[in-house]
C-alpha atoms as a PDB file:
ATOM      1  CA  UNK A   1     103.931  79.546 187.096  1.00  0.00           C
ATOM      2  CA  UNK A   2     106.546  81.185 189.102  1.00  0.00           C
ATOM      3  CA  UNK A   3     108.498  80.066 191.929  1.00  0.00           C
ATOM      4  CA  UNK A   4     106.198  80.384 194.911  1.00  0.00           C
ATOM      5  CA  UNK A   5     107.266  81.759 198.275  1.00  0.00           C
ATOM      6  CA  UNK A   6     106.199  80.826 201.698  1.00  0.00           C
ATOM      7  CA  UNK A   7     104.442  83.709 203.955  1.00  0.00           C
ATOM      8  CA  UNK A   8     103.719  84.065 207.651  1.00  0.00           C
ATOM      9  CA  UNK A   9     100.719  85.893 208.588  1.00  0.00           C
ATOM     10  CA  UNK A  10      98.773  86.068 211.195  1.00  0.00           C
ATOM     11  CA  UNK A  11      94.786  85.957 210.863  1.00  0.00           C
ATOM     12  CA  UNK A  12      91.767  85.798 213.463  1.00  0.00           C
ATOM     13  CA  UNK A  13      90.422  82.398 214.062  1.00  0.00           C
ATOM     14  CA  UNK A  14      86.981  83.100 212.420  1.00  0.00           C
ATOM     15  CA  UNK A  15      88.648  84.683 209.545  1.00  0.00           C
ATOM     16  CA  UNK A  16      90.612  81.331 209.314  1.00  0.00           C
ATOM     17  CA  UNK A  17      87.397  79.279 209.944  1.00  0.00           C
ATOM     18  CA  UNK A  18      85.487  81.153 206.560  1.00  0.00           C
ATOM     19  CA  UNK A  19      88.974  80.171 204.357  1.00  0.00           C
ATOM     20  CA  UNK A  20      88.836  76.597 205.213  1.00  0.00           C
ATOM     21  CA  UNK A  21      85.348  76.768 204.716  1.00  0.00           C
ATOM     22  CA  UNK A  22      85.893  78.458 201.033  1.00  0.00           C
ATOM     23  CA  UNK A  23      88.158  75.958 200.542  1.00  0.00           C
ATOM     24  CA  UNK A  24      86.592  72.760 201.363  1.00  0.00           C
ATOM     25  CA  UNK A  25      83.396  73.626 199.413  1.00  0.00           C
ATOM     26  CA  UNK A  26      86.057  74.330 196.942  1.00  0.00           C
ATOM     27  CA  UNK A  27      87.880  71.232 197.170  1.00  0.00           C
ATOM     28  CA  UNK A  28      91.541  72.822 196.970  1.00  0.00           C
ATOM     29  CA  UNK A  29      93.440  73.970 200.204  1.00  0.00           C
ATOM     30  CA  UNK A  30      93.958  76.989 202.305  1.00  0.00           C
ATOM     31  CA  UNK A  31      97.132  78.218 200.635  1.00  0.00           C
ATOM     32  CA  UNK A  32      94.911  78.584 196.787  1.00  0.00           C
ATOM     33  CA  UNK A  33      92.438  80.251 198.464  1.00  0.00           C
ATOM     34  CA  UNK A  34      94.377  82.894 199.923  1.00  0.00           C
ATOM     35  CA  UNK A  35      96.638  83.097 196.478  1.00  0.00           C
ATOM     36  CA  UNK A  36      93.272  83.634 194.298  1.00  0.00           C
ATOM     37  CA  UNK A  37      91.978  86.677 197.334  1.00  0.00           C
ATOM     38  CA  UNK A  38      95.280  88.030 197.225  1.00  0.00           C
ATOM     39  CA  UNK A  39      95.208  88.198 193.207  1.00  0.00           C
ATOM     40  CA  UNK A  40      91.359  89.531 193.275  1.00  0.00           C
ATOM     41  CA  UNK A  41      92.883  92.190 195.521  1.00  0.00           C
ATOM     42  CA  UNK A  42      96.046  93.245 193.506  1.00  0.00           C
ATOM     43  CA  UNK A  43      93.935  93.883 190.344  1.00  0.00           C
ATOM     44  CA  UNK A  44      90.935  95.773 192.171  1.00  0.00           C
ATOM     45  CA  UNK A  45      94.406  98.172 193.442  1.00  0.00           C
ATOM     46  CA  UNK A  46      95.015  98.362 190.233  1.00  0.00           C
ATOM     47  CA  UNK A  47      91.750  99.537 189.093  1.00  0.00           C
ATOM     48  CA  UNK A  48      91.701 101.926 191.372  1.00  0.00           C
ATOM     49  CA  UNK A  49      95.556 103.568 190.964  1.00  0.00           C
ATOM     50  CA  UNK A  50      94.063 104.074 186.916  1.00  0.00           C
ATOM     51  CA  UNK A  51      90.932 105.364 188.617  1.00  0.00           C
ATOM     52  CA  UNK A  52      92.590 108.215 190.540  1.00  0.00           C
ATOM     53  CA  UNK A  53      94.949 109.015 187.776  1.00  0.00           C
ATOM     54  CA  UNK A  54      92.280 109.271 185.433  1.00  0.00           C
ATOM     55  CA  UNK A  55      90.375 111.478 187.730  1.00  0.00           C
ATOM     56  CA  UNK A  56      93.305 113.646 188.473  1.00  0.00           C
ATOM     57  CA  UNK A  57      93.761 113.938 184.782  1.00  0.00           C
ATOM     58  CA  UNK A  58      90.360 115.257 184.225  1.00  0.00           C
ATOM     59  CA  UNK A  59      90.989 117.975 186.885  1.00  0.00           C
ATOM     60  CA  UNK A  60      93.948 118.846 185.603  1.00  0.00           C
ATOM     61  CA  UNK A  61      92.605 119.645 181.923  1.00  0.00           C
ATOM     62  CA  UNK A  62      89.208 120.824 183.253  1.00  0.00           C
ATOM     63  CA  UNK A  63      90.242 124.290 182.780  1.00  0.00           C
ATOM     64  CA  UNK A  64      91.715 123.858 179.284  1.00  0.00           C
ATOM     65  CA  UNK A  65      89.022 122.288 177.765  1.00  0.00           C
ATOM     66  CA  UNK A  66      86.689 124.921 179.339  1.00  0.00           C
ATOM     67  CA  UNK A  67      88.546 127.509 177.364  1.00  0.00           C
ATOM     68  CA  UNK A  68      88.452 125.401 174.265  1.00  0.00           C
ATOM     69  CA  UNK A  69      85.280 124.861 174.741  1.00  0.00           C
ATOM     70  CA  UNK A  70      84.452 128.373 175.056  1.00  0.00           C
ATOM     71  CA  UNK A  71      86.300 129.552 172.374  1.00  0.00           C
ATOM     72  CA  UNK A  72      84.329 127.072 170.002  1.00  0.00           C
ATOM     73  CA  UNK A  73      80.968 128.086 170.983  1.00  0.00           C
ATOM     74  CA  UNK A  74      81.526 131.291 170.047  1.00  0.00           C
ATOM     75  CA  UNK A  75      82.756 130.139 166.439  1.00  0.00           C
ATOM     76  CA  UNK A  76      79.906 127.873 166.581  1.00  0.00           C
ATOM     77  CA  UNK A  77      77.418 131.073 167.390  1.00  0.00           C
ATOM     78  CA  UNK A  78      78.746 132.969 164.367  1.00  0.00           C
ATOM     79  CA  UNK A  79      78.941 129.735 161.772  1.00  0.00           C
ATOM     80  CA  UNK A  80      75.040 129.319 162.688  1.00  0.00           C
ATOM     81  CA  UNK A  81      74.573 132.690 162.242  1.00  0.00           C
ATOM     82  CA  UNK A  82      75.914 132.572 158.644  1.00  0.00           C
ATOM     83  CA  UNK A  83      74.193 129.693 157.984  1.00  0.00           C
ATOM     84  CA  UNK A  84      70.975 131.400 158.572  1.00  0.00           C
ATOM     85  CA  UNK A  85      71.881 134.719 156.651  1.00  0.00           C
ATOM     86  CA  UNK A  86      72.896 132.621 153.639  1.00  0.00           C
ATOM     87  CA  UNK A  87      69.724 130.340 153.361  1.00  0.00           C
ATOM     88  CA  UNK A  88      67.620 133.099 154.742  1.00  0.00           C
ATOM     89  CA  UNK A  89      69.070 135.529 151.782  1.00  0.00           C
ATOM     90  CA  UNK A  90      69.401 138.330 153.998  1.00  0.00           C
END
């Protein structure tokens, strides 16, 4: 593990009356407690940061793949439409 740091904060008293709590049913201390929320949180930041760029990647091609998808339905249309002539004999 890395070298750990030491870190001031300030919290209310019944926020720090639910840690202890975790960590006594826990059996580890304060300090783990906090360490494990403060991973939990990182990767759900995470999560979302891919979130948003996927989303804004999505908006951003929208429009393309509209037009490709367009485009194709309209090859699609006349490929049927050969299909039928063909097996149809017309």
């Amino acid at each position: 593990m890395s070298e750990k740091k030491r870190i001031v904060l300030s919290i209310s008293q019944q926020l720090l009356e639910q840690v202890d709590g975790i960590a006594q049913r826990r059996q580890t201390n304060r300090s783990e407690v906090i360490r494990e929320a403060m991973r939990q949180y990182v990767v759900e930041r995470r999560k979302d940061d891919i979130r948003i760029a996927l989303q804004q990647g999505y908006l951003e091609m929208a429009p393309i793949n509209l037009r490709m998808a367009s485009e194709a339905f309209f090859v699609e249309q006349e490929a049927g439409g050969t299909v039928e002539r063909l097996v149809s004999g017309v």
